[in-house]
Protein backbone atom coordinates (compact mmCIF):
# COMPACT_ATOMS: atom_id res chain seq x y z
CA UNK A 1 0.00 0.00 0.00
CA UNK A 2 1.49 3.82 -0.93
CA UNK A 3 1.37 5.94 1.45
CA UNK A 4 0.11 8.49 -1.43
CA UNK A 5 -3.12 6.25 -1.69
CA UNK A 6 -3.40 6.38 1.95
CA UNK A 7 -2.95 10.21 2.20
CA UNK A 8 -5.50 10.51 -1.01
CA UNK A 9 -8.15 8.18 1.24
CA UNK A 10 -7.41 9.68 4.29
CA UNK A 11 -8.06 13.61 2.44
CA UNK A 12 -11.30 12.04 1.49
CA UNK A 13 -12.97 10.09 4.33
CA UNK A 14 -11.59 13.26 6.20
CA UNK A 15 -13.81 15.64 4.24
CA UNK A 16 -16.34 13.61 3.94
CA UNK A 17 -16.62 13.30 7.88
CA UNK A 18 -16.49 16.64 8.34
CA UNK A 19 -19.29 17.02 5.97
CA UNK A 20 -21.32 14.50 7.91
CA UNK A 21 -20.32 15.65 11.57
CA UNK A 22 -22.82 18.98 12.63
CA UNK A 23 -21.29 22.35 13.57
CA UNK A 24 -17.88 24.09 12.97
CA UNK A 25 -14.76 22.06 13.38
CA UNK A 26 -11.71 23.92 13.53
CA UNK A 27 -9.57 21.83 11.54
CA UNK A 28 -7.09 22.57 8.86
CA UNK A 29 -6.30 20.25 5.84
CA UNK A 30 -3.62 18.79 7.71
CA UNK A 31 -5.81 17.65 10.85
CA UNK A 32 -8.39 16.48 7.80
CA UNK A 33 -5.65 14.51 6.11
CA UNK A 34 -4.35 12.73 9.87
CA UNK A 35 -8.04 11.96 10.95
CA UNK A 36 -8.94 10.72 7.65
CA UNK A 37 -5.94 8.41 7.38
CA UNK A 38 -6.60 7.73 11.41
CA UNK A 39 -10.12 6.84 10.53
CA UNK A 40 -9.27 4.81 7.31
CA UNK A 41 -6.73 2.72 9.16
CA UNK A 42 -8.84 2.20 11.59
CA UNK A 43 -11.90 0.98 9.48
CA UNK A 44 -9.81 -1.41 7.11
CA UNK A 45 -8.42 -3.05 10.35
CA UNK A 46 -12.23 -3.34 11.48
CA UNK A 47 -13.04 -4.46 7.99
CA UNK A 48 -10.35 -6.83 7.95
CA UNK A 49 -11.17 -8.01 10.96
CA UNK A 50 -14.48 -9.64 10.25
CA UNK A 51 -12.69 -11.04 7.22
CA UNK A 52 -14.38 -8.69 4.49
CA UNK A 53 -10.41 -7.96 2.75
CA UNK A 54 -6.80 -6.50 3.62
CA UNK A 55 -6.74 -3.15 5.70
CA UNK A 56 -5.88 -1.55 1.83
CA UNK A 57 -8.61 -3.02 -0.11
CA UNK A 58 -11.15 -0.06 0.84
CA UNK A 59 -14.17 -1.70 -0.02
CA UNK A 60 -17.44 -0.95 0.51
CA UNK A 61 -17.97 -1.78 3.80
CA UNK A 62 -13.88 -0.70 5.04
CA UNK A 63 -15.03 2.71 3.72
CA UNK A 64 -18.03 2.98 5.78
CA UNK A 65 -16.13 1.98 8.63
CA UNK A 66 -13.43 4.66 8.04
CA UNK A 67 -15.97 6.93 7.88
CA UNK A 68 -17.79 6.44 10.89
CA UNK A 69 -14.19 6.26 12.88
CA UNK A 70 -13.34 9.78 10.93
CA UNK A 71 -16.62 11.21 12.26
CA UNK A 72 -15.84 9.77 15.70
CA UNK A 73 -12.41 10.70 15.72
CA UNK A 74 -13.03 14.51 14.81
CA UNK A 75 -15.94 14.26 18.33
CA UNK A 76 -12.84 13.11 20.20
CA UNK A 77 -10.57 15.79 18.92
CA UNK A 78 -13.15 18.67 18.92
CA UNK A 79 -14.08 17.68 22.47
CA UNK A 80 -10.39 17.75 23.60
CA UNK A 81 -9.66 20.75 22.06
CA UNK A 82 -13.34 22.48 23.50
CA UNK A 83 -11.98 21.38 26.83
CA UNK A 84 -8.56 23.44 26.15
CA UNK A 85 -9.98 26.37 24.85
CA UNK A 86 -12.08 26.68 27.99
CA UNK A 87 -9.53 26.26 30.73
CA UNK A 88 -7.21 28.87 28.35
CA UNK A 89 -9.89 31.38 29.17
CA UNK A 90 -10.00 31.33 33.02
């Protein structure tokens, strides 16, 4: 697997999750790119897992799973980084 294919899957399960999750996120392209790549690792390991391919297949269902980690995965990170921004202001 290239890491150029991984970069070009993680810059779109990235966008796509932040299309999908509500509100504002402040993320750049980088922090797209690493969550997208996070969340695409993550859902061809789950995908593999129950024995539907190879963590770089990305098929149908290893997307959907990278997906739904990207979405989760940009919660996690807004929530940390709500949680600094607040204790920054007192």
């Amino acid at each position: 697997m290239s890491i150029l294919y991984f970069l070009i899957m993680g810059l779109i399960v990235g966008a796509l999750a932040r299309l999908i999750k509500p509100g504002k996120q402040n993320l750049g392209i980088i922090g797209t790119i690493v969550l997208g790549v996070l969340g695409a690792v993550i859902g061809g390991l789950l995908a593999s897992l129950i024995g539907t391919g190879e963590i770089g297949d990305m098929d149908f269902l290893g997307f959907i799973f990278a997906l739904v980690a990207a979405v989760l995965l940009i919660g996690v990170v807004e929530g940390v980084l709500g949680k600094n921004k607040t204790k920054s202001r007192v």
